[in-house]
Protein backbone atom coordinates (compact mmCIF):
# COMPACT_ATOMS: atom_id res chain seq x y z
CA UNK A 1 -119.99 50.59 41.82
CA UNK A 2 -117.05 50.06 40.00
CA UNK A 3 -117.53 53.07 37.63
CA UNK A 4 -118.02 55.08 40.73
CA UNK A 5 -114.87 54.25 42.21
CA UNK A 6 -112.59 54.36 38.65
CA UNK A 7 -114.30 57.87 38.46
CA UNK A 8 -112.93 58.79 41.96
CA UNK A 9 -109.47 57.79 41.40
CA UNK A 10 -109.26 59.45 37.56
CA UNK A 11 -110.38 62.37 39.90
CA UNK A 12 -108.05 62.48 42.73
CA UNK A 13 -105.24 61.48 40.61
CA UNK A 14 -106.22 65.01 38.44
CA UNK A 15 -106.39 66.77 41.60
CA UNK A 16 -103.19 66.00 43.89
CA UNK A 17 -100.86 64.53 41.02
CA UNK A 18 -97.34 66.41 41.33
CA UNK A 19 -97.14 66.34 37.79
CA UNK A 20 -100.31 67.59 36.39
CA UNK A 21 -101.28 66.82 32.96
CA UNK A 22 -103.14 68.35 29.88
CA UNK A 23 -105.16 66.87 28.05
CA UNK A 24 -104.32 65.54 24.44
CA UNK A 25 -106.52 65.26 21.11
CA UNK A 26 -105.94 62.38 19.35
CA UNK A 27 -106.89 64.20 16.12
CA UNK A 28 -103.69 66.44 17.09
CA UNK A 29 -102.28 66.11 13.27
CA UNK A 30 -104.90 67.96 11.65
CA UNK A 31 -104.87 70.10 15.09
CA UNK A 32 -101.10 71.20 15.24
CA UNK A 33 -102.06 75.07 16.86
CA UNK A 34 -102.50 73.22 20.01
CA UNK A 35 -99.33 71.83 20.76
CA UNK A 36 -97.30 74.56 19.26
CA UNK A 37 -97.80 78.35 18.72
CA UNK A 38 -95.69 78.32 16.09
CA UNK A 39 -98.02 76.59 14.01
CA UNK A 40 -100.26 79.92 13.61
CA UNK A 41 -100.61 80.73 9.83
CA UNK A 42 -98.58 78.02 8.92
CA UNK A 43 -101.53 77.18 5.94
CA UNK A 44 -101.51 80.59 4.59
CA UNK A 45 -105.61 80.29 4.37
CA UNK A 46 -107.69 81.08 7.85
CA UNK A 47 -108.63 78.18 9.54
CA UNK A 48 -111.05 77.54 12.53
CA UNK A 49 -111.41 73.99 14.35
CA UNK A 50 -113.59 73.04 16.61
CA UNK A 51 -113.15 69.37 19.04
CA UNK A 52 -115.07 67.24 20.78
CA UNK A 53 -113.62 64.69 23.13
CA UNK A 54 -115.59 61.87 24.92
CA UNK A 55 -112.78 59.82 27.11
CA UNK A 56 -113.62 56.30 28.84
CA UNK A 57 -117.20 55.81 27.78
CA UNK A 58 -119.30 54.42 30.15
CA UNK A 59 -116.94 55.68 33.25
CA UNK A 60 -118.46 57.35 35.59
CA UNK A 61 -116.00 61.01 35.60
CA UNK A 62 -114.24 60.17 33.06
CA UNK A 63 -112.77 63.21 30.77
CA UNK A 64 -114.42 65.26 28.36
CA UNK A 65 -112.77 67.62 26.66
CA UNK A 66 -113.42 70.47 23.75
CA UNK A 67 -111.75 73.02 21.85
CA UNK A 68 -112.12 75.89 19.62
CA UNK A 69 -108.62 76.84 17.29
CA UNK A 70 -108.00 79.04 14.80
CA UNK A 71 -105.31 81.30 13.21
CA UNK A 72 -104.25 82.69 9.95
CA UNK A 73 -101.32 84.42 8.64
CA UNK A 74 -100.98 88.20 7.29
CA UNK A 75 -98.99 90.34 5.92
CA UNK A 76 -97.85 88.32 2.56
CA UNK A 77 -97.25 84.99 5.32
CA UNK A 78 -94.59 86.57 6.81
CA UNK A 79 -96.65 86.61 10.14
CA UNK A 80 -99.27 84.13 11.50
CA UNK A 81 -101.48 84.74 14.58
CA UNK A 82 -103.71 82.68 16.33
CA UNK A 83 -106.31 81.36 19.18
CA UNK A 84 -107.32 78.76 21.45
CA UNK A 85 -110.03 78.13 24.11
CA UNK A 86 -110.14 74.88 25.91
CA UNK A 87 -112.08 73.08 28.36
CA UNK A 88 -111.36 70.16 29.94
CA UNK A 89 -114.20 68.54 32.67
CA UNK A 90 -112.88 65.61 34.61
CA UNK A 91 -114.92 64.40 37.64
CA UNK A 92 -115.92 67.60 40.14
CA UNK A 93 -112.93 69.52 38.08
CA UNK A 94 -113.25 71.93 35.41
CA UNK A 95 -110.29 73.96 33.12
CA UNK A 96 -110.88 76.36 30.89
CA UNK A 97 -107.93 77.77 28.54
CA UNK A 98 -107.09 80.67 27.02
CA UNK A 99 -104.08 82.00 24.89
CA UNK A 100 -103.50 83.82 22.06
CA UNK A 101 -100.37 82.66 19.63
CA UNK A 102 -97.95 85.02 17.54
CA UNK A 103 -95.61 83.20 14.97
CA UNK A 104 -93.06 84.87 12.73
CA UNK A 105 -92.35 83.01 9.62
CA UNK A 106 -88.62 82.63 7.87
CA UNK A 107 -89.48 81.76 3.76
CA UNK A 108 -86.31 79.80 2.47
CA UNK A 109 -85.98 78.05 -0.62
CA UNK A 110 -87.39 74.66 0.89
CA UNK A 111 -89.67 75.54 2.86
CA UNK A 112 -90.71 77.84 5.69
CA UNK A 113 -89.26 78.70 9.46
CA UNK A 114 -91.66 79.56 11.92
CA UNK A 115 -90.75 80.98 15.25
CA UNK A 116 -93.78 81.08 17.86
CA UNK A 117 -94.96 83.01 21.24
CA UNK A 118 -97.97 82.07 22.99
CA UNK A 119 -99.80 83.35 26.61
CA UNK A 120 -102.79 83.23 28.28
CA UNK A 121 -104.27 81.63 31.44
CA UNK A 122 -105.98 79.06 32.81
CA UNK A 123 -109.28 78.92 35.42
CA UNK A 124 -109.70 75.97 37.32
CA UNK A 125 -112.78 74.78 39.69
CA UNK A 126 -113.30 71.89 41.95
CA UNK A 127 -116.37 71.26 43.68
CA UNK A 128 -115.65 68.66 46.13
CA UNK A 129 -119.28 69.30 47.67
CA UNK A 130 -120.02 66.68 44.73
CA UNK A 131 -118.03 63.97 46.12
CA UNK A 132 -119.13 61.21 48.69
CA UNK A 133 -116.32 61.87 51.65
CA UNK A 134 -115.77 59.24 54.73
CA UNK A 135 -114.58 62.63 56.58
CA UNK A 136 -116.34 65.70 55.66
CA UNK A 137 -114.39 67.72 57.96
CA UNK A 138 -111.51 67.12 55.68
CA UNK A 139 -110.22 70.26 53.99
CA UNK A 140 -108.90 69.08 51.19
CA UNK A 141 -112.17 67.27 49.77
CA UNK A 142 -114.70 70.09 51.16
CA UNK A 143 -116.16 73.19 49.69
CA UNK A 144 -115.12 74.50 46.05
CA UNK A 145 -111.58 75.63 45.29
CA UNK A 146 -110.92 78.22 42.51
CA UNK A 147 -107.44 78.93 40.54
CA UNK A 148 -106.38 81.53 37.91
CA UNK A 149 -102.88 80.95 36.44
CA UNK A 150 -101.47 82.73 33.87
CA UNK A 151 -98.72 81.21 31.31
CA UNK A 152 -96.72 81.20 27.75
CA UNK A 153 -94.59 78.97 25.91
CA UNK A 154 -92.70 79.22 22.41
CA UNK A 155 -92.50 77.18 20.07
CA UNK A 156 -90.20 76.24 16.18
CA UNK A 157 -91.79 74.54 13.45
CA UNK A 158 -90.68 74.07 9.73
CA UNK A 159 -92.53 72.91 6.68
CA UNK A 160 -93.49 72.53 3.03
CA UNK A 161 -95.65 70.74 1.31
CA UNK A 162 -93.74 67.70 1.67
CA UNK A 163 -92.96 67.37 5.61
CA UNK A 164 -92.73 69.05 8.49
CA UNK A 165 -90.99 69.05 11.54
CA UNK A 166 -91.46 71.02 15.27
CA UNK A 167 -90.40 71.38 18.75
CA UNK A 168 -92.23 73.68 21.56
CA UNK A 169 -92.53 74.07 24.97
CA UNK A 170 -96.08 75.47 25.50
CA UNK A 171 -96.63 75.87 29.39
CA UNK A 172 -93.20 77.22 30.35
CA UNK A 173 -94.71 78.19 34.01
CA UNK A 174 -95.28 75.41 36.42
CA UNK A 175 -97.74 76.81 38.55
CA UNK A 176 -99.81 75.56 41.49
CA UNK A 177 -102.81 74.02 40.62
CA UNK A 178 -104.29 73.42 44.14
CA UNK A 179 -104.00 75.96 46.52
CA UNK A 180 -106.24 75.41 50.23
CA UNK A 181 -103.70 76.08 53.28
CA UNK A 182 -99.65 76.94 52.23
CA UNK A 183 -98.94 74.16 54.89
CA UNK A 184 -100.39 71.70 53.21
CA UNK A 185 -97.61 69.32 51.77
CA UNK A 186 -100.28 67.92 49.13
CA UNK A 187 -101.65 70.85 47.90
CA UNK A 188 -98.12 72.25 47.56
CA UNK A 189 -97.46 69.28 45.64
CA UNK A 190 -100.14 70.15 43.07
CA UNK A 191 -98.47 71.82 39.99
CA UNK A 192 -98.28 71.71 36.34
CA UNK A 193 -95.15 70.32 34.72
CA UNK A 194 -93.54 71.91 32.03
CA UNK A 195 -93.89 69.63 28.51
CA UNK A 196 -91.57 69.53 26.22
CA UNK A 197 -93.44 68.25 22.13
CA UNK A 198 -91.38 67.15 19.37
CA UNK A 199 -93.21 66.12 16.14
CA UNK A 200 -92.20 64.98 12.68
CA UNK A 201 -94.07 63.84 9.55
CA UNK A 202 -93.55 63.49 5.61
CA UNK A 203 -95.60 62.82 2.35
CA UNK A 204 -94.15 59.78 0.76
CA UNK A 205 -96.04 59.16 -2.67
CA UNK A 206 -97.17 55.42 -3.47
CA UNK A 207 -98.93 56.21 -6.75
CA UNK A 208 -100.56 58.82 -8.67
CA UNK A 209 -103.77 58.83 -5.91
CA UNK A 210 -102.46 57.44 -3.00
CA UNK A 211 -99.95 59.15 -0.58
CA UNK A 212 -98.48 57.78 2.66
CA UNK A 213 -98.20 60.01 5.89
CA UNK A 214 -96.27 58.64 8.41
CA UNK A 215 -95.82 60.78 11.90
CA UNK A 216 -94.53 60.86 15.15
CA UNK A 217 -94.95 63.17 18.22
CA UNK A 218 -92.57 62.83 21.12
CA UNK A 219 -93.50 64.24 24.81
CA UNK A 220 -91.63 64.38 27.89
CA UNK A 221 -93.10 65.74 31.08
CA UNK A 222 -91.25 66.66 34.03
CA UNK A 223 -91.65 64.23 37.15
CA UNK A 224 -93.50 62.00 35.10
CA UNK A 225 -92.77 59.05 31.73
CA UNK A 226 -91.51 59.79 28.65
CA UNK A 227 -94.61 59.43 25.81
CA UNK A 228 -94.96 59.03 22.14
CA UNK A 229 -97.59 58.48 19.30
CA UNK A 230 -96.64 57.17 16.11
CA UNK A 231 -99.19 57.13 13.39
CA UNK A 232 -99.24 55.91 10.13
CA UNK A 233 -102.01 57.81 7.85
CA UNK A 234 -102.87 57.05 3.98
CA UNK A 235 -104.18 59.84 1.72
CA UNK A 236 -106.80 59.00 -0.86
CA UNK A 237 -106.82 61.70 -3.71
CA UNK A 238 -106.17 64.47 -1.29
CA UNK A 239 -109.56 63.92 -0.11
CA UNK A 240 -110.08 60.93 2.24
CA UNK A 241 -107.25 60.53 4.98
CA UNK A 242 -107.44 57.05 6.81
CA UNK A 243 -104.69 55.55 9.67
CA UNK A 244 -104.21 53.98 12.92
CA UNK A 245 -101.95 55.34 15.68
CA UNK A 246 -100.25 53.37 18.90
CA UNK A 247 -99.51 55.62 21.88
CA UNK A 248 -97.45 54.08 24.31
CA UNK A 249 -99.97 54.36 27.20
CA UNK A 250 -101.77 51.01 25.71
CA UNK A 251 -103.87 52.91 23.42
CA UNK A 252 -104.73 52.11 19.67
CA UNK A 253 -106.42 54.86 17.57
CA UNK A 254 -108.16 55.19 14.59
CA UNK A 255 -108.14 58.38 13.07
CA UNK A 256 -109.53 59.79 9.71
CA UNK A 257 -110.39 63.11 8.07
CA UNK A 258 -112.93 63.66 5.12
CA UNK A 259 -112.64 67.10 2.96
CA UNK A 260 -116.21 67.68 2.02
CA UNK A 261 -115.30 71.00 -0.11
CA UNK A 262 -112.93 73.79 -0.51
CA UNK A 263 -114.12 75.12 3.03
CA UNK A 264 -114.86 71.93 5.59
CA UNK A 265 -113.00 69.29 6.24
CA UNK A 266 -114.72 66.34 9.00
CA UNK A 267 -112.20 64.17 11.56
CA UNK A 268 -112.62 61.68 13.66
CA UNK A 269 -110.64 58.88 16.21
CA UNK A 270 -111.04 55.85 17.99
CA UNK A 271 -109.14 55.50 21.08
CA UNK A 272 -109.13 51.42 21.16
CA UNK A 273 -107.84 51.10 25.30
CA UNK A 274 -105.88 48.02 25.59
CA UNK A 275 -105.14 48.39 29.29
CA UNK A 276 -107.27 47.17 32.45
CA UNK A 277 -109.77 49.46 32.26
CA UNK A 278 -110.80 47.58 29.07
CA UNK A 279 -112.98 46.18 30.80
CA UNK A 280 -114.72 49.28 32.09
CA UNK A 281 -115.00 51.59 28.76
CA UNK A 282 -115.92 50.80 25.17
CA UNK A 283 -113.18 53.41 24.32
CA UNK A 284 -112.59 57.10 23.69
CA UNK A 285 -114.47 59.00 20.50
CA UNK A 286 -113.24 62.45 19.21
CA UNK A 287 -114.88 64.24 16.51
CA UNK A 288 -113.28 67.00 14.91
CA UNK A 289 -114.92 70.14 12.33
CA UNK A 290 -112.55 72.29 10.29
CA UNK A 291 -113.59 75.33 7.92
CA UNK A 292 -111.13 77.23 5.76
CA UNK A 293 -111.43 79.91 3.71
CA UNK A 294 -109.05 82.18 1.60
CA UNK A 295 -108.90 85.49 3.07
CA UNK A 296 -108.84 88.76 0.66
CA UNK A 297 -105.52 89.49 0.82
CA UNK A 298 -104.65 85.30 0.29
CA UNK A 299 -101.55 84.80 -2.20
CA UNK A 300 -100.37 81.45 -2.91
CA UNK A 301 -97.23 80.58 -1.67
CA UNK A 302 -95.54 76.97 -3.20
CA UNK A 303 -93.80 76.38 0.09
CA UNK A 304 -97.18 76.47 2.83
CA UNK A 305 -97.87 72.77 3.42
CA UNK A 306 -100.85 71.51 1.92
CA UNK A 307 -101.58 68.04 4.14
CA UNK A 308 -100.52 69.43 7.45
């Protein structure tokens, strides 16, 4: 019963929130194309990436989440383009995500300047048919509500292959997620709020086979708290990547990435809750699959990154 009723409230709070969220991978540094468009082509190779998401095991409605990535750059790296599809299934409530990413890349002497577009839309549906109601005349909890938004966002981002740095604003729009009667206060209340990501990280070297990644990704939502995640990740022979991360809504994650070959790279993370609902959920899991591969017209260039 007490699943049930977490479920409900993860649910309503999804539903008539004023400041909507998005969902977040926890893998999000091997993953950058989805918090900033100007990431496209940033590895000079094309890459796809496909996640898996698993939120709150054992909740009842809980959040599951996947999505499919990938981009590559043209033109001798002077351009990068790029796509995402998302979904994101939360209770009775469904999102699916699409937008396509353009970046335009800067080379300087140390390192390269990326400058990013992205648009698309997203298709929401809520079948509140599925719900247990005291009132099922009510109209906000009845029947199945459908919404198509479109959207962009830009983005900066700078690298080589010994840090990086980025700031973007993906979602620029805040549109109306729940739309029943135009007099409805609630429903009016129902939007998306505009993020704003800032994210850092660098390669410090501790010995010949062992590197040190330290990172940090700032968010800040309108109408709702500041966030960060600062992770600390350790590189063994540019092959096995192991580190924890601490995101300021209670959470402890575990996060790793294994390159099997030239081609696919594994990831996976832990989401350790430390909050109340501890008691409720074993945790979150979040498996990650990358494949790269050098395209025909591939030329090295010494300033792409090579761990991000």
């Amino acid at each position: 019963m007490k699943k049930y009723i977490a479920g409900i409230l993860f649910i309503l709070s999804g539903v008539i929130a004023s400041a909507q969220m998005r969902a977040l991978t926890s893998t999000y540094p091997f993953n950058g194309l989805l918090i900033n468009p100007a990431y496209a082509g940033s590895l000079n190779v094309f890459s796809v990436i496909a996640v898996h998401r698993e939120q709150w095991i054992n909740v009842e409605g809980a959040p599951v989440y996947q999505a499919l990535t990938a981009h590559s750059s043209f033109n001798s790296n002077r351009i990068g383009v790029g796509l995402q599809a998302t979904r994101d299934q939360v209770g009775i409530t469904e999102s699916v995500s699409v937008y396509g990413s353009y970046a335009y890349k800067i080379k300087m002497s140390f390192g390269i300047l990326a400058m990013g577009l992205q648009g698309g839309f997203d298709s929401r549906a809520s079948d509140f048919s599925k719900l247990s109601v005291f009132d099922e005349d009510d109209q906000l909890l009845s029947g199945t509500v459908n919404r198509f938004t479109p959207n962009f966002g830009t983005g900066l981002y700078f690298a080589n292959p010994h840090m990086y740095v980025g700031f973007s604003v993906p979602y620029i729009l805040e549109n109306r997620t729940l739309v029943i009667d135009e007099s409805d206060a609630v429903a009016a209340d129902s939007r998306e709020s505009r993020y704003y990501y800032a994210t850092g990280g660098v390669i410090l070297p501790l010995t010949e086979s062992i590197k040190l990644s330290p990172s940090i990704l700032l968010r800040g939502q309108e109408q709702n708290r500041f966030a960060y995640d600062i992770t600390a990740m350790v590189i063994f022979d540019n092959i096995a990547y192991a580190g924890i991360s601490y995101r300021n809504s209670n959470d402890i994650t575990f996060i790793g990435q294994l390159i099997l070959n030239e081609n696919f790279r594994v990831g996976y993370a832990y989401d350790a809750t430390t909050s109340e609902i501890t008691t409720e959920t074993s945790g979150s899991h979040e498996i990650l699959v990358n494949y790269r591969i050098k395209l025909r017209n591939y030329k090295k260039d010494p300033q792409c990154p090579v761990y991000f």
